[in-house]
C-alpha atoms as a PDB file:
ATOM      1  CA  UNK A   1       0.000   0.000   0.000  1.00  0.00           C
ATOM      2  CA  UNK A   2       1.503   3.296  -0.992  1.00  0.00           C
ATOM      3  CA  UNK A   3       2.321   5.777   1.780  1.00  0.00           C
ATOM      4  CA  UNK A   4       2.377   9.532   1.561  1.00  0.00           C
ATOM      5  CA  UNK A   5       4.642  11.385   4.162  1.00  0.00           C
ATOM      6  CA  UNK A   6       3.699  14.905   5.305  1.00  0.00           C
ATOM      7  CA  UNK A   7       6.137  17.228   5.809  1.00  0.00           C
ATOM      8  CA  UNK A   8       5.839  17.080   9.663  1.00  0.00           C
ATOM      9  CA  UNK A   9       7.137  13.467   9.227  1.00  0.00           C
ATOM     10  CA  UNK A  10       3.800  12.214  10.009  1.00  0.00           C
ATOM     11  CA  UNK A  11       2.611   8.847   7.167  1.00  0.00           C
ATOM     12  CA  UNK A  12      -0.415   8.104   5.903  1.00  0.00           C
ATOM     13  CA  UNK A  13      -1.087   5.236   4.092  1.00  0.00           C
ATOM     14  CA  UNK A  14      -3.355   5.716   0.760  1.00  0.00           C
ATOM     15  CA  UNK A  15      -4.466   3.467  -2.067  1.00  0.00           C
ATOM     16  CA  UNK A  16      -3.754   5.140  -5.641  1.00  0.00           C
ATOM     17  CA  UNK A  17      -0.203   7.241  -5.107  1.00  0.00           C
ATOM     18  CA  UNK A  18       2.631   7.983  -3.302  1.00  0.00           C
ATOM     19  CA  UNK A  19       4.013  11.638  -2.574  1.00  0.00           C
ATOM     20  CA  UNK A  20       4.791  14.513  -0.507  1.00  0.00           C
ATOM     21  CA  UNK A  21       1.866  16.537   1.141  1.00  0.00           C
ATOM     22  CA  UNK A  22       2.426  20.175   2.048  1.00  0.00           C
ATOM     23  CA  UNK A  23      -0.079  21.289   4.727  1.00  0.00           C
ATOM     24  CA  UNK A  24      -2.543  24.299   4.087  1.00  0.00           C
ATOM     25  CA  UNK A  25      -1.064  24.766   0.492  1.00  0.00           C
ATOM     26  CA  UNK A  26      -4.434  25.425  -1.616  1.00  0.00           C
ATOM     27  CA  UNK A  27      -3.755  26.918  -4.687  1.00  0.00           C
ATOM     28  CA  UNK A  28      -5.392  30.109  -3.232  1.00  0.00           C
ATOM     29  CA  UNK A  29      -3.299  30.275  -0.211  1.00  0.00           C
ATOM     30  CA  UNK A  30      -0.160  29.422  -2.368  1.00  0.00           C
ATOM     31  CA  UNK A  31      -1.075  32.200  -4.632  1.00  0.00           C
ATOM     32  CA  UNK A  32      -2.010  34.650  -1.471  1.00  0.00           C
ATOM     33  CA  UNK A  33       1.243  33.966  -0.091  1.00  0.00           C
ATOM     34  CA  UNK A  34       3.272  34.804  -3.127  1.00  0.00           C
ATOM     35  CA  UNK A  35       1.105  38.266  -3.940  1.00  0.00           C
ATOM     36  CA  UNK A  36       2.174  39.360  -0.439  1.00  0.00           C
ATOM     37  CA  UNK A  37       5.587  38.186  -0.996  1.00  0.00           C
ATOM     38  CA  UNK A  38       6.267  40.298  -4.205  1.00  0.00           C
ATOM     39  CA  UNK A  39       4.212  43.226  -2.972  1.00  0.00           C
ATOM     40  CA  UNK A  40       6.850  43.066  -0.037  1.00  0.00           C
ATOM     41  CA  UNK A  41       9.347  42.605  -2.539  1.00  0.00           C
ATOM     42  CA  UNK A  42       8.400  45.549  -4.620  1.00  0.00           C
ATOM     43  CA  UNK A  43       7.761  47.739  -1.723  1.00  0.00           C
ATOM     44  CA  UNK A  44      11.442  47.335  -0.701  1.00  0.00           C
ATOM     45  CA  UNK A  45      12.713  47.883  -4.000  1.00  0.00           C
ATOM     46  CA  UNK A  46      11.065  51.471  -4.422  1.00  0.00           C
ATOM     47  CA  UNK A  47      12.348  51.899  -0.848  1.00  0.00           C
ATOM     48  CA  UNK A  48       9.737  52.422   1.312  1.00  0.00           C
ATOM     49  CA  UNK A  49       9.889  51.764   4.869  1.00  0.00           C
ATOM     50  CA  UNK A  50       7.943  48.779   5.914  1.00  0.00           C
ATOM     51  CA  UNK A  51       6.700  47.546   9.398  1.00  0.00           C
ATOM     52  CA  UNK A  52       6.460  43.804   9.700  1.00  0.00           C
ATOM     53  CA  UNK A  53       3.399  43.067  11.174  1.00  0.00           C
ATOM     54  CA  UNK A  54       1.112  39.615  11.043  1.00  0.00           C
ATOM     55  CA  UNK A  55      -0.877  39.416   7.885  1.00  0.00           C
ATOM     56  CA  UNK A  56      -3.875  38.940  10.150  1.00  0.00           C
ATOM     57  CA  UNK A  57      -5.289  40.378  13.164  1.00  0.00           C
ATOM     58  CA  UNK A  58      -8.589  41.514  14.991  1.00  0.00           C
ATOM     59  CA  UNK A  59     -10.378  44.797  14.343  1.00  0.00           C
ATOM     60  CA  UNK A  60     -13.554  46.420  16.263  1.00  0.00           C
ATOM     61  CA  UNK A  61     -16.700  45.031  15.077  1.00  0.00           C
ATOM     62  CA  UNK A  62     -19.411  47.614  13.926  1.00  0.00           C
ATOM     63  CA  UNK A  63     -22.487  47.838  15.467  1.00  0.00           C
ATOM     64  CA  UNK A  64     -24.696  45.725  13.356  1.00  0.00           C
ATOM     65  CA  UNK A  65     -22.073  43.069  13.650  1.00  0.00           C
ATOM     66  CA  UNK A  66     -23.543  40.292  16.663  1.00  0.00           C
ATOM     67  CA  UNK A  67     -20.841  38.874  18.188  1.00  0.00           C
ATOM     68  CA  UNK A  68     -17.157  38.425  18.214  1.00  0.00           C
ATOM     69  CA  UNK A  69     -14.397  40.048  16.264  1.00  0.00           C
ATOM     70  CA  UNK A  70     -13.281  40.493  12.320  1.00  0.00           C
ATOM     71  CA  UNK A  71      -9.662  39.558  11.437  1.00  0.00           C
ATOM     72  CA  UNK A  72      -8.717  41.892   8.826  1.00  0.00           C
ATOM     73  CA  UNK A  73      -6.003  41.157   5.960  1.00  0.00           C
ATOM     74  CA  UNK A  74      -3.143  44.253   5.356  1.00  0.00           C
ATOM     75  CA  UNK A  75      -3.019  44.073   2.187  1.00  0.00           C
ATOM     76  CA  UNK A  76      -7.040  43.631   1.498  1.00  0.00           C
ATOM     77  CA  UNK A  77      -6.839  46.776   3.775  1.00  0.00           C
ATOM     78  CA  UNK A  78      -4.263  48.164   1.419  1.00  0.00           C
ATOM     79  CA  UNK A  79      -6.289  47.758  -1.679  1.00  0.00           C
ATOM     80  CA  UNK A  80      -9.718  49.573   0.048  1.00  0.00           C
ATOM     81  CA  UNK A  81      -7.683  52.116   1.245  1.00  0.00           C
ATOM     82  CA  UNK A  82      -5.919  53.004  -2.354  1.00  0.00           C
ATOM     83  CA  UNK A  83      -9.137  52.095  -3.802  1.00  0.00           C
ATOM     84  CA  UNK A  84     -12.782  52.095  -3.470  1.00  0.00           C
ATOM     85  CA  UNK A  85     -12.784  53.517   0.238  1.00  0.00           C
ATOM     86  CA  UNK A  86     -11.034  56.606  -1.465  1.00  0.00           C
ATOM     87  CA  UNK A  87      -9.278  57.528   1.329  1.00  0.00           C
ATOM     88  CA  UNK A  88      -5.997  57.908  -0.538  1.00  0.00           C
ATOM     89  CA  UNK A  89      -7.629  61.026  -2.174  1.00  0.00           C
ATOM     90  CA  UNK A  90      -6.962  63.191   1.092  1.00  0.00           C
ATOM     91  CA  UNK A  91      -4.721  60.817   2.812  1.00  0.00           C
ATOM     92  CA  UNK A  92      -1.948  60.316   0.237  1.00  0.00           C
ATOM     93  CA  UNK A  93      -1.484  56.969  -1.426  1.00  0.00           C
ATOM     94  CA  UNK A  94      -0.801  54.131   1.032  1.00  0.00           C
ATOM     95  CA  UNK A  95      -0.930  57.003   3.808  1.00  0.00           C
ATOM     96  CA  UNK A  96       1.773  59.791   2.533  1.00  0.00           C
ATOM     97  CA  UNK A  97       0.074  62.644   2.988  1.00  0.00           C
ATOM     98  CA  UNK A  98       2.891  64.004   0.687  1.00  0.00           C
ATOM     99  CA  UNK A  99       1.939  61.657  -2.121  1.00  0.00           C
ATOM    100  CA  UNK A 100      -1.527  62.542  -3.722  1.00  0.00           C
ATOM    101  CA  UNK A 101      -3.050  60.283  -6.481  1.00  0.00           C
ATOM    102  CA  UNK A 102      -3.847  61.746  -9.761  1.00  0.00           C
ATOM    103  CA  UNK A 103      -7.408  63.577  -9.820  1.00  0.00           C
ATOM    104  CA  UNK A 104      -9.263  65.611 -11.627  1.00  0.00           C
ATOM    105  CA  UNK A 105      -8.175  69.422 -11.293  1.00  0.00           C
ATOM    106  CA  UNK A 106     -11.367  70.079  -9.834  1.00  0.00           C
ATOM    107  CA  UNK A 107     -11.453  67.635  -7.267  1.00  0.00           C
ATOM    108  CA  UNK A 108      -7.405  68.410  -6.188  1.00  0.00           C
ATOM    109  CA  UNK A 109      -8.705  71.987  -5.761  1.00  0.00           C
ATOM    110  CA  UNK A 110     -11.375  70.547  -3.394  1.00  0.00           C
ATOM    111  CA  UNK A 111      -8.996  68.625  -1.298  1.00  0.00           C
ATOM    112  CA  UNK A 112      -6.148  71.384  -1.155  1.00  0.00           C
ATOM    113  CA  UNK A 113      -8.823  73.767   0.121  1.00  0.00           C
ATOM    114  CA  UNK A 114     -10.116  71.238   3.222  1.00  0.00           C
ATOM    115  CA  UNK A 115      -9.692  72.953   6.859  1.00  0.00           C
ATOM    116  CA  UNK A 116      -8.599  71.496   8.909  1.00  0.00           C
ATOM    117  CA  UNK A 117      -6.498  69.667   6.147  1.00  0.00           C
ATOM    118  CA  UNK A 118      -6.384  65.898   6.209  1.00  0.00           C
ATOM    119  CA  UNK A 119      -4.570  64.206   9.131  1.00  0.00           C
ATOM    120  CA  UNK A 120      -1.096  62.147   8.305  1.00  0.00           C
ATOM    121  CA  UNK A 121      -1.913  58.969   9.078  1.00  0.00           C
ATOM    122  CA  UNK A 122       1.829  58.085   9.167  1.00  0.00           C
ATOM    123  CA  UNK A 123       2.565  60.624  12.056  1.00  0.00           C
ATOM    124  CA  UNK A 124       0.684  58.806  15.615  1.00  0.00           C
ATOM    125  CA  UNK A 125       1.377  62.235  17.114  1.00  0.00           C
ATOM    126  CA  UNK A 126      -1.232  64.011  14.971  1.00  0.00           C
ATOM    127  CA  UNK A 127      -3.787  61.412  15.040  1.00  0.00           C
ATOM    128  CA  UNK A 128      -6.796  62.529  16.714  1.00  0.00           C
ATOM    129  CA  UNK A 129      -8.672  59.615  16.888  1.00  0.00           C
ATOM    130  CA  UNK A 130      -7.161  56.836  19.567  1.00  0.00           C
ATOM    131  CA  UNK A 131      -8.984  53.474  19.502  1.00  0.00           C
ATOM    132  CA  UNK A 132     -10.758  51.926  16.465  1.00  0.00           C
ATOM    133  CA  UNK A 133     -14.201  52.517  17.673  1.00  0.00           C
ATOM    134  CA  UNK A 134     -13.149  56.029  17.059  1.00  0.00           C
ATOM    135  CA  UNK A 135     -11.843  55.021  13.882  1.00  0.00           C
ATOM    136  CA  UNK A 136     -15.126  52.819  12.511  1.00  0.00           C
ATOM    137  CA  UNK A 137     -17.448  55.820  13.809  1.00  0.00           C
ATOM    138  CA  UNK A 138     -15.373  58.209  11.656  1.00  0.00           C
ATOM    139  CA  UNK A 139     -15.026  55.919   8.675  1.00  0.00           C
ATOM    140  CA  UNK A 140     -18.788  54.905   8.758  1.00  0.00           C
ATOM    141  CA  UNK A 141     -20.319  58.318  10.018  1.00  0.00           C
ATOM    142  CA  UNK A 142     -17.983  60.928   9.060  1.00  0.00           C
ATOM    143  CA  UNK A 143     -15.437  63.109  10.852  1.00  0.00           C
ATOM    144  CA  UNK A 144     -17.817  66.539  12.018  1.00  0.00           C
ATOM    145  CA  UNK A 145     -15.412  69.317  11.606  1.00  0.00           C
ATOM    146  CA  UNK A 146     -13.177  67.767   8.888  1.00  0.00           C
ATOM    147  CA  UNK A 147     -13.878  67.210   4.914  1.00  0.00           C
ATOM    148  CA  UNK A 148     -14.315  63.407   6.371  1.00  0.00           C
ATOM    149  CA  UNK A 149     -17.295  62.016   5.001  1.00  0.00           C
ATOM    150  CA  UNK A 150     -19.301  58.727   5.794  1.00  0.00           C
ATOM    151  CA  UNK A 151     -18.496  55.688   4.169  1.00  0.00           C
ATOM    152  CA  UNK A 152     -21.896  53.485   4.189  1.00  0.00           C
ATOM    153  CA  UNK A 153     -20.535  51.334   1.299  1.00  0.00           C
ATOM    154  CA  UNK A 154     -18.096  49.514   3.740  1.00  0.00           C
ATOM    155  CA  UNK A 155     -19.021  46.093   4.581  1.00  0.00           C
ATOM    156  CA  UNK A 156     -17.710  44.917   8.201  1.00  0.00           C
ATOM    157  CA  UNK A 157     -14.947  43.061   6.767  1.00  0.00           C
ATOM    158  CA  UNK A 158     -13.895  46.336   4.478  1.00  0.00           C
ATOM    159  CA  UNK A 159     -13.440  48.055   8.157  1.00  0.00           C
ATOM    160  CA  UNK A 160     -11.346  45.076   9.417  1.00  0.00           C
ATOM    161  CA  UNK A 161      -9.268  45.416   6.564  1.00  0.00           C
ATOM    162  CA  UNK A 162      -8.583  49.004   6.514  1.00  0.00           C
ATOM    163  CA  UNK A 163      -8.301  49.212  10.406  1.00  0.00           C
ATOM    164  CA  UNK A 164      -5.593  46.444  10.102  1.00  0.00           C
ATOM    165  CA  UNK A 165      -3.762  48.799   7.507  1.00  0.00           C
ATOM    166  CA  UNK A 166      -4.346  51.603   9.090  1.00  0.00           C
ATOM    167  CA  UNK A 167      -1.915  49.869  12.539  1.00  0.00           C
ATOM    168  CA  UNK A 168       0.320  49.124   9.602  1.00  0.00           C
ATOM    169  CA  UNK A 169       1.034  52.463   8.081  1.00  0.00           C
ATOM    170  CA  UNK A 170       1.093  54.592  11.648  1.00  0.00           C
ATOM    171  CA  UNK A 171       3.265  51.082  12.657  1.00  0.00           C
ATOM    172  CA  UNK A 172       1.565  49.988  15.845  1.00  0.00           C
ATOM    173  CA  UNK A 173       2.964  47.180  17.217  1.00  0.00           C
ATOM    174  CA  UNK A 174      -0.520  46.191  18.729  1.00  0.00           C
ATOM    175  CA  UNK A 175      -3.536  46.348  16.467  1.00  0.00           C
ATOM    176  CA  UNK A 176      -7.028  46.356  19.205  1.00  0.00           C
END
């Protein structure tokens, strides 16, 4: 009877082949682990600092949410953030407040003329808002006395996402 051994030694004995078995190696996490691998890989080559951080870890549910905790993905996080949560439009892309994405001249004009001006989310000092409950109720409500409007596209697992990157870019060491 053929026998395939795992690669934590362990053997199980099968009836049509014999190989190696590699744990939690879908084709989707396979392919998950090597986007985040090159995006590291690319992110170092332009030179831009990184933080090293677990790929996973919990965020603050919203309200509607029933029970327990979200784990949010960085680089999910990464892509609402650059991307349909628009918050790279005031923030800066990935969270340079130096680094504005193209827009439309009319739009830019918009943005430049916000007061108070949107907060560096790379600088912990200047961040207002301490805890993510404070961060969801801004993201989903809107910031009163800022240009920060509500985001009531955002599903639950959006928020976990973008709260995880959000501990990324201003480099907490421990996400809530």
């Amino acid at each position: 009877m053929p026998v395939v051994v795992h690669t934590d030694g362990n053997r199980i004995k099968g009836r049509r082949r014999v190989g190696y078995c590699l744990p939690h190696l879908s084709f989707n996490n396979v392919l998950a682990r090597l986007t985040v691998s090159f995006s590291l890989l690319v992110v170092s080559s332009l030179g831009i600092e990184m933080v090293v951080l677990s790929d996973y870890a919990w965020a603050e549910p919203s309200a509607s949410q029933s029970s327990g905790k979200l784990k949010g993905n960085i680089m999910r996080g990464r892509e609402i953030f650059n991307g349909k949560g628009v918050c790279y439009y005031c923030h800066g892309v990935d969270g340079y407040i130096g680094r504005p994405p193209r827009l439309a001249a009319d739009t830019a004009a918009l943005i430049a003329k916000l007061n108070p001006p949107p907060t560096d989310l790379r600088n912990p000092e200047a961040l207002r808002l301490k805890t993510n409950t404070e961060r969801s109720r801004a993201i989903r409500e809107g910031h009163p006395g800022t240009g920060m409007f509500p985001d009531t596209t955002m599903t639950d697992q959006d928020l976990a996402d973008t709260l995880l990157y959000l501990a990324l870019i201003r480099k907490d060491p421990h996400p809530e």
